[in-house]
C-alpha atoms as a PDB file:
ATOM      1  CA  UNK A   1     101.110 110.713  89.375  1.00  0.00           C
ATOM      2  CA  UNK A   2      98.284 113.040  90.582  1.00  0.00           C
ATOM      3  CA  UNK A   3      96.554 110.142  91.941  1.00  0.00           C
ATOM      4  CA  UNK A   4      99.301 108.808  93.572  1.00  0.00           C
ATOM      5  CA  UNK A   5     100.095 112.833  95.256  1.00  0.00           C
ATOM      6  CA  UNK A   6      96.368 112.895  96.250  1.00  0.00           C
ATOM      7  CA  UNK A   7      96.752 109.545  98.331  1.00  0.00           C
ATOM      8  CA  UNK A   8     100.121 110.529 100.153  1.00  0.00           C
ATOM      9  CA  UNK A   9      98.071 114.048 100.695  1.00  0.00           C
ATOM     10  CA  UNK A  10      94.886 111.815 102.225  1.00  0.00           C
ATOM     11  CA  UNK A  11      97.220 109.150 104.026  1.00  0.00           C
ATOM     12  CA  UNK A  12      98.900 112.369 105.418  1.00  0.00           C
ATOM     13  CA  UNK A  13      95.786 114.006 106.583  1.00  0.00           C
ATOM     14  CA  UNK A  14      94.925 110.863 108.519  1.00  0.00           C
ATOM     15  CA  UNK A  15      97.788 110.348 110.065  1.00  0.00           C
ATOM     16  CA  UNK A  16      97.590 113.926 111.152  1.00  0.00           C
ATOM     17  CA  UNK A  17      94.063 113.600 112.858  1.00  0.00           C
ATOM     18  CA  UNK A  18      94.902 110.282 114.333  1.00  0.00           C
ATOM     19  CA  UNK A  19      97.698 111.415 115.989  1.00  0.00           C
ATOM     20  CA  UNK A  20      95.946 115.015 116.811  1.00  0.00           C
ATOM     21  CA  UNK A  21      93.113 114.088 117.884  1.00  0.00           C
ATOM     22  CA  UNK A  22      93.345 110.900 119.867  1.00  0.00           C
ATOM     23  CA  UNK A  23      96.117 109.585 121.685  1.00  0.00           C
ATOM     24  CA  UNK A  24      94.781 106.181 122.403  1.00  0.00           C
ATOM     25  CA  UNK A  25      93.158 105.049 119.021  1.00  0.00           C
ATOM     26  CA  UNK A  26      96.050 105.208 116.688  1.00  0.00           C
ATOM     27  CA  UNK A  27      95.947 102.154 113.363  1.00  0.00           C
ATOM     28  CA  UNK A  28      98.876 101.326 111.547  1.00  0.00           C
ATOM     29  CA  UNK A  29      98.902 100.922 107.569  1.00  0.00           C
ATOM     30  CA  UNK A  30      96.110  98.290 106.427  1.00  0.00           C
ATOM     31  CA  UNK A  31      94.563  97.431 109.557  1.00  0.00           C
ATOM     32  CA  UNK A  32      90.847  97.069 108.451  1.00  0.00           C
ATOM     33  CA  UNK A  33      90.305  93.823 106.161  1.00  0.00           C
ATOM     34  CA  UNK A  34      91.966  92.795 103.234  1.00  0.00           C
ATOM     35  CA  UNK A  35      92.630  93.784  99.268  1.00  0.00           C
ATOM     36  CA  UNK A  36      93.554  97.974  99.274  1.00  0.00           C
ATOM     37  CA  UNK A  37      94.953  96.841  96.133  1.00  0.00           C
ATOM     38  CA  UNK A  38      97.705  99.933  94.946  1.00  0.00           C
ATOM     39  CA  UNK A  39     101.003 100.061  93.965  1.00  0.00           C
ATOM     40  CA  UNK A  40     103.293  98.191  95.864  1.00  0.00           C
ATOM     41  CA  UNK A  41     105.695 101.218  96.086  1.00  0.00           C
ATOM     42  CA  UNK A  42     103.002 103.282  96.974  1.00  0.00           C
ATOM     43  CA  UNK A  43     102.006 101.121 100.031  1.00  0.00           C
ATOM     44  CA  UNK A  44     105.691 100.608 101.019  1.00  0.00           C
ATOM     45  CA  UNK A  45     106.018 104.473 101.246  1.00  0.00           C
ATOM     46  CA  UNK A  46     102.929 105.398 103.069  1.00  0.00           C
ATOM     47  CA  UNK A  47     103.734 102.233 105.611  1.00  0.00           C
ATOM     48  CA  UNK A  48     106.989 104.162 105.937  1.00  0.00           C
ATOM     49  CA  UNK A  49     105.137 107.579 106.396  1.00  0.00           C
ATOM     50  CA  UNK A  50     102.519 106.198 109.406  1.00  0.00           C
ATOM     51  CA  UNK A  51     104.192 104.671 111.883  1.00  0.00           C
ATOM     52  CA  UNK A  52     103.087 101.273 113.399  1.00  0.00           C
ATOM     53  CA  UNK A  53     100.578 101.044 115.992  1.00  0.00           C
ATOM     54  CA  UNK A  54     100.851 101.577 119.631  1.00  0.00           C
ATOM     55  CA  UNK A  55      97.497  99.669 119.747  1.00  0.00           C
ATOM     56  CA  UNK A  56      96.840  98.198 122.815  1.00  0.00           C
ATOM     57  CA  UNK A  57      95.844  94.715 123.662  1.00  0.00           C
ATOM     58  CA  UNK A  58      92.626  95.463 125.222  1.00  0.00           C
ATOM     59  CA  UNK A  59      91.689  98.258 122.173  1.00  0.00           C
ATOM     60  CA  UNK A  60      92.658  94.826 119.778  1.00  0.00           C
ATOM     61  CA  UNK A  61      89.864  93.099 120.942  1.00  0.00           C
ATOM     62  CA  UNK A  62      87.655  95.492 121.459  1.00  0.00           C
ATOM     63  CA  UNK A  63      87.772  95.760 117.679  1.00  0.00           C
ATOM     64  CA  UNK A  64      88.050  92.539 116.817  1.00  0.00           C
ATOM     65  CA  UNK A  65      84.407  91.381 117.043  1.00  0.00           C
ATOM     66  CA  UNK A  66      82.967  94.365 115.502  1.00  0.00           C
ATOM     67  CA  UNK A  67      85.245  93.961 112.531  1.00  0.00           C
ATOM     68  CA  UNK A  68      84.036  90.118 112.232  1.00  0.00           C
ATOM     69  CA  UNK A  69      80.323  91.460 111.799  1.00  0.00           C
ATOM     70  CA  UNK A  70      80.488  94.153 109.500  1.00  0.00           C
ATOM     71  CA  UNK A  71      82.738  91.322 107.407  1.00  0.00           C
ATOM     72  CA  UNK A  72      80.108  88.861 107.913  1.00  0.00           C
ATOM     73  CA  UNK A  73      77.106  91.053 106.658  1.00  0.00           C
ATOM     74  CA  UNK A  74      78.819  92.660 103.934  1.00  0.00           C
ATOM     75  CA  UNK A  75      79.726  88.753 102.740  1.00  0.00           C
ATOM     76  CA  UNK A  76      76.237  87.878 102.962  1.00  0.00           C
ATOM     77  CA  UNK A  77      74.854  90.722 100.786  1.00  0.00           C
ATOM     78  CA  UNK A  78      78.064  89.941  98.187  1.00  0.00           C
ATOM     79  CA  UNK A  79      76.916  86.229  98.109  1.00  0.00           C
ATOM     80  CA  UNK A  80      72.972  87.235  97.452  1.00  0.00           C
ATOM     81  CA  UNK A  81      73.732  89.702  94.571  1.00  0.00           C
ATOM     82  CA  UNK A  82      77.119  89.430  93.176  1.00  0.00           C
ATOM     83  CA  UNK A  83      78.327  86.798  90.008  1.00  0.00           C
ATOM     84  CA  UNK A  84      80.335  83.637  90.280  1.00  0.00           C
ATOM     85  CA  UNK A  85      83.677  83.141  88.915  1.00  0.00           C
ATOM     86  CA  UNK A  86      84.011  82.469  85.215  1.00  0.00           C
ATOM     87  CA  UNK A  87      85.923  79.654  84.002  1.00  0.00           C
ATOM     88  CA  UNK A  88      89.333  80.997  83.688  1.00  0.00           C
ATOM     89  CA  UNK A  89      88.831  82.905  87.331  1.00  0.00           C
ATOM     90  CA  UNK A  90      87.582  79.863  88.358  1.00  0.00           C
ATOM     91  CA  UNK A  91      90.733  77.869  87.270  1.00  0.00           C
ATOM     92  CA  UNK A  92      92.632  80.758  88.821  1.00  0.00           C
ATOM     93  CA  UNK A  93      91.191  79.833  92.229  1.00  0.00           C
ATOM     94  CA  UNK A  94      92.033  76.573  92.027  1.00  0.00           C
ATOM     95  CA  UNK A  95      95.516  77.240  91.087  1.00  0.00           C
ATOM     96  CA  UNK A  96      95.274  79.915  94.242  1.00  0.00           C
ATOM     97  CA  UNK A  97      94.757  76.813  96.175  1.00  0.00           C
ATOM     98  CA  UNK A  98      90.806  77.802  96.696  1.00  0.00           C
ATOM     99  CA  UNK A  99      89.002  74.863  98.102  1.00  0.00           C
ATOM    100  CA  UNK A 100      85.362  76.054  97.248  1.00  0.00           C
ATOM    101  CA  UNK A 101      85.371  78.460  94.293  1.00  0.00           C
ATOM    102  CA  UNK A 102      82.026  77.905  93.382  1.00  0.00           C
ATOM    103  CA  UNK A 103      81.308  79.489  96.528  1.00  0.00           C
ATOM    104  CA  UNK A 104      82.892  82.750  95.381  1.00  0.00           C
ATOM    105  CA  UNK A 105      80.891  86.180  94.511  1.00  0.00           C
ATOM    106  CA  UNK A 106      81.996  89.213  93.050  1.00  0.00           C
ATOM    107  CA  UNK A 107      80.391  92.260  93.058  1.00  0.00           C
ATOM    108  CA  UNK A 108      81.457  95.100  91.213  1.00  0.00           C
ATOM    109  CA  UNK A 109      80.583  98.212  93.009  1.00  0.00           C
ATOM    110  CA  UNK A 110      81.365 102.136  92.460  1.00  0.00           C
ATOM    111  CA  UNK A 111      83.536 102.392  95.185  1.00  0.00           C
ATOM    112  CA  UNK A 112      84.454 100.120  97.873  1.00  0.00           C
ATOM    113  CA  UNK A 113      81.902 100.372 101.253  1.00  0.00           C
ATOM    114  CA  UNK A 114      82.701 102.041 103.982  1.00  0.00           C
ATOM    115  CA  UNK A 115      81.826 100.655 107.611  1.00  0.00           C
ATOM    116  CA  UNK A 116      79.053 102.644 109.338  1.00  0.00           C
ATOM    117  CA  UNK A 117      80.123 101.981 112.778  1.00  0.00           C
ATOM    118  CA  UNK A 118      82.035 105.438 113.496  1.00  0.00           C
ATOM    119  CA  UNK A 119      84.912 103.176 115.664  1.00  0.00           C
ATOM    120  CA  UNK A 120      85.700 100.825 112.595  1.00  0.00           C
ATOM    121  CA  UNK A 121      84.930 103.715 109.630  1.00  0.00           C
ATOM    122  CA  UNK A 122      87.561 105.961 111.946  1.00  0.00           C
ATOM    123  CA  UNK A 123      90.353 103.013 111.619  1.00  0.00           C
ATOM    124  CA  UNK A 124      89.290 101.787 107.798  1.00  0.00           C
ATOM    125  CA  UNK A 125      90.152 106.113 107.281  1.00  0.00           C
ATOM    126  CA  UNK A 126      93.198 106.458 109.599  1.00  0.00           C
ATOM    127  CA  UNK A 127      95.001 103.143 107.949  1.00  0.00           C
ATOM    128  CA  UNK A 128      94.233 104.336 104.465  1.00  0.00           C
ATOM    129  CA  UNK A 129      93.106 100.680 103.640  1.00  0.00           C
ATOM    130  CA  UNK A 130      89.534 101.854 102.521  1.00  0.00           C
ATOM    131  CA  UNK A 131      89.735 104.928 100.894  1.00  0.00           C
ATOM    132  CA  UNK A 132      88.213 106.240  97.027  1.00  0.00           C
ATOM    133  CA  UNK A 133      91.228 104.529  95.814  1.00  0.00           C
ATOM    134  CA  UNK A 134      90.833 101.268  97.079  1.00  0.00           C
ATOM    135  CA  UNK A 135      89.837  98.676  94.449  1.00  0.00           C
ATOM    136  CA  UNK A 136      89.648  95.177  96.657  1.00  0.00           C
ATOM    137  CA  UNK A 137      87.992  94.155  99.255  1.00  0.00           C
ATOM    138  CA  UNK A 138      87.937  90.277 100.002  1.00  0.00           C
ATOM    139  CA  UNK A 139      85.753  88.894 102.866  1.00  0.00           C
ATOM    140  CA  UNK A 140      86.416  85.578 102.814  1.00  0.00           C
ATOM    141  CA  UNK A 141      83.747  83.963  99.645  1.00  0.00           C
ATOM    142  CA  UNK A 142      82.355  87.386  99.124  1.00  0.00           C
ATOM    143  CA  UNK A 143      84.504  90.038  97.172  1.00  0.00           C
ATOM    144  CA  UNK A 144      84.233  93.695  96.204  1.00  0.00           C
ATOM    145  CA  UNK A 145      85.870  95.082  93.177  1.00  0.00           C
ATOM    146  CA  UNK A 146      85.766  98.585  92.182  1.00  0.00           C
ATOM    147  CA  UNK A 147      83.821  98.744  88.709  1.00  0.00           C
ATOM    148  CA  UNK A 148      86.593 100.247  87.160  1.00  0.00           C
ATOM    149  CA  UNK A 149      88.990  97.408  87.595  1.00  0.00           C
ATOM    150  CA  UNK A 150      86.660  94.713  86.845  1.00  0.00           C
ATOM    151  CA  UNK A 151      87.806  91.422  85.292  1.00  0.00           C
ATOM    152  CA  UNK A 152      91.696  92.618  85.961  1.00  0.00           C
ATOM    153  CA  UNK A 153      93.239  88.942  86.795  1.00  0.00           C
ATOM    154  CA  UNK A 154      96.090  89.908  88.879  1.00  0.00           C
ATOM    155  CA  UNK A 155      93.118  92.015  91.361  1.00  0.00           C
ATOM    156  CA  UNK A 156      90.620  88.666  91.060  1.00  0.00           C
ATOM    157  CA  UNK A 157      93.617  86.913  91.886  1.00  0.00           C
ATOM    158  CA  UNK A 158      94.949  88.315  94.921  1.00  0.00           C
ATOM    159  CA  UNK A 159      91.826  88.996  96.560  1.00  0.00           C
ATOM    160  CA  UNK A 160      91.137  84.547  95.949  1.00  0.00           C
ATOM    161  CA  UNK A 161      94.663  84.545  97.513  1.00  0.00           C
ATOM    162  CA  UNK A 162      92.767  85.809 100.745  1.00  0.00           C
ATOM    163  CA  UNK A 163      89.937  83.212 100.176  1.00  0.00           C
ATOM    164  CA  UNK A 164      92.246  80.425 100.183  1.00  0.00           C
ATOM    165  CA  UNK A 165      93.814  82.289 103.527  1.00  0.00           C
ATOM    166  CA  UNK A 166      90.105  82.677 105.047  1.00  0.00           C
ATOM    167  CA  UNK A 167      89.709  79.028 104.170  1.00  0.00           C
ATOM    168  CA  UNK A 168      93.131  77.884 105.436  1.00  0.00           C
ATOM    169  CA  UNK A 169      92.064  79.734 108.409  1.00  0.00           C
ATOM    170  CA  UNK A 170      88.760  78.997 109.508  1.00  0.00           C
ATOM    171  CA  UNK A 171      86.637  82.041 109.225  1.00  0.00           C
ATOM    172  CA  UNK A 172      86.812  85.140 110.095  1.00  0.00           C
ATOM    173  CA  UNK A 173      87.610  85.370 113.749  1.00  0.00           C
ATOM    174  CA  UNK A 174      90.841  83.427 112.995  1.00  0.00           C
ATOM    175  CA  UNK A 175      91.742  85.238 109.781  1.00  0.00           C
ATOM    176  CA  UNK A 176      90.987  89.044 111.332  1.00  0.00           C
ATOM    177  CA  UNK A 177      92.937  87.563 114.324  1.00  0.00           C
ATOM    178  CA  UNK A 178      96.256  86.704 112.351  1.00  0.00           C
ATOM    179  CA  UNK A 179      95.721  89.357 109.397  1.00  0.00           C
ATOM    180  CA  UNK A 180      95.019  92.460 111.836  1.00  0.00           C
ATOM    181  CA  UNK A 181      97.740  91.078 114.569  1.00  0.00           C
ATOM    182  CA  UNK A 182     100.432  90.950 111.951  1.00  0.00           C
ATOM    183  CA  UNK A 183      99.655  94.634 110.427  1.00  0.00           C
ATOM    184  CA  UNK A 184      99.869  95.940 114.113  1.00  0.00           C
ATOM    185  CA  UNK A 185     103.276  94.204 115.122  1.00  0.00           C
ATOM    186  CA  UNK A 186     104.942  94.204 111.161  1.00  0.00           C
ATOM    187  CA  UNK A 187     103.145  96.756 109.447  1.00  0.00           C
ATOM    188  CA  UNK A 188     101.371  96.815 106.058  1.00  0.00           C
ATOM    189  CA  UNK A 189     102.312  96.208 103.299  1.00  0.00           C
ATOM    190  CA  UNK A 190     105.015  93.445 105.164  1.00  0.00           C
ATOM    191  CA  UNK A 191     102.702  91.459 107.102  1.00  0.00           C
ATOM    192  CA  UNK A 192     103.309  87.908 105.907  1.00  0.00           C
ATOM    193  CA  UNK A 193     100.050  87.049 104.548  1.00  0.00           C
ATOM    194  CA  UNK A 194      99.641  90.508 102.809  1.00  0.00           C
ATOM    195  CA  UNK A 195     103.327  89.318 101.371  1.00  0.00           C
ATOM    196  CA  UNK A 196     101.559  85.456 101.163  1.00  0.00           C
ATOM    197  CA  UNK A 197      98.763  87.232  98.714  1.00  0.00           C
ATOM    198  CA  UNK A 198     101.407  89.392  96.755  1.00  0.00           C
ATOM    199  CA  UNK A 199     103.740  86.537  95.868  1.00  0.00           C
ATOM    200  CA  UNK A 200     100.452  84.098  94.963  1.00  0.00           C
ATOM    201  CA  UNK A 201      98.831  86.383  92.678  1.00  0.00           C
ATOM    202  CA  UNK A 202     102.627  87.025  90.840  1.00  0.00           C
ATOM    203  CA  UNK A 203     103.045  82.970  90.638  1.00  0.00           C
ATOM    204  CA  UNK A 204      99.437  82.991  89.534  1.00  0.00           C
ATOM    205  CA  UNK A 205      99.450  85.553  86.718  1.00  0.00           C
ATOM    206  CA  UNK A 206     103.475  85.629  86.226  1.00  0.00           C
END
């Protein structure tokens, strides 16, 4: 419960600065990337608490391209020093609908990373996707999971959900494209292939 009071407190805060202290930057609920795995009721509420973006066409993609790099390079580094799937995660992926899960890395890390370009770390913040609390992070074959959650199935799960959607997809571009457009217009945690993930990782692990 005190977790859960300290999130609404730093979703709050955001939404307090965004709106504050820009009026033409404003990020709805789980616009950077994919996998702030939390409670679904959790999510729902602070989706209903920040209100969807105003985010213009021309901000869109603007941001676009710099979110497909810092995806790309933190993939790369996940693919040279994370592990592979084990068997049963592995048989997860295919039942996910992965096409290459050999390709797959994880890399268990202390907390998940942070962009260091101040325009993407400002929206990763203000959408409350990346925060101390978030304990997925799936970018495309590479994916992050907070140490403290390690081998959880339903987490390893969802996040391959997003593989198979990166796959399905084509790459990043194409994925950011669809993912990010659908958070802006529908909100997060709604967006269909936030919903697409949910549903496959309950069919997956029951």
């Amino acid at each position: 419960m005190l977790i859960r009071v300290w999130e609404f407190i730093c979703a709050m805060l955001c939404y307090l600065v965004v709106n504050g202290l820009t009026a033409q930057a404003k990020f709805p609920p789980g616009m950077i990337l994919t996998g702030g795995r939390r409670s679904v009721s959790l999510r729902r509420e602070l989706a209903r608490i920040v209100p969807k973006s105003m985010f213009t066409l021309q901000q869109f993609e603007t941001l676009l391209p710099l979110a497909c790099a810092w995806a790309s390079e933190q993939e790369l580094a996940i693919l040279r020093t994370g592990v592979p799937l084990t068997e049963a995660e592995m048989a997860d992926a295919r039942r996910v609908g992965v096409a290459r899960p050999e390709r797959v890395r994880l890399l268990g890390v202390p907390e998940i990373p942070m962009p260091e370009h101040p325009t993407l770390a400002f929206a990763a913040k203000a959408s409350s996707l990346i925060t101390p609390f978030t304990v997925g992070l799936t970018l495309q074959y590479g994916i992050f999971i907070h140490a403290s959650c390690w081998s959880q199935r339903r987490l390893v799960a969802h996040e391959l959900a997003h593989t198979m959607q990166y796959e399905r997809l084509g790459g990043f571009e194409p994925f950011l494209r669809q993912y990010l457009g659908e958070c802006l217009s529908i909100g997060y945690p709604e967006a269909p292939m936030e919903q697409e993930a949910i549903r496959i990782e309950g069919e997956v692990c029951g």
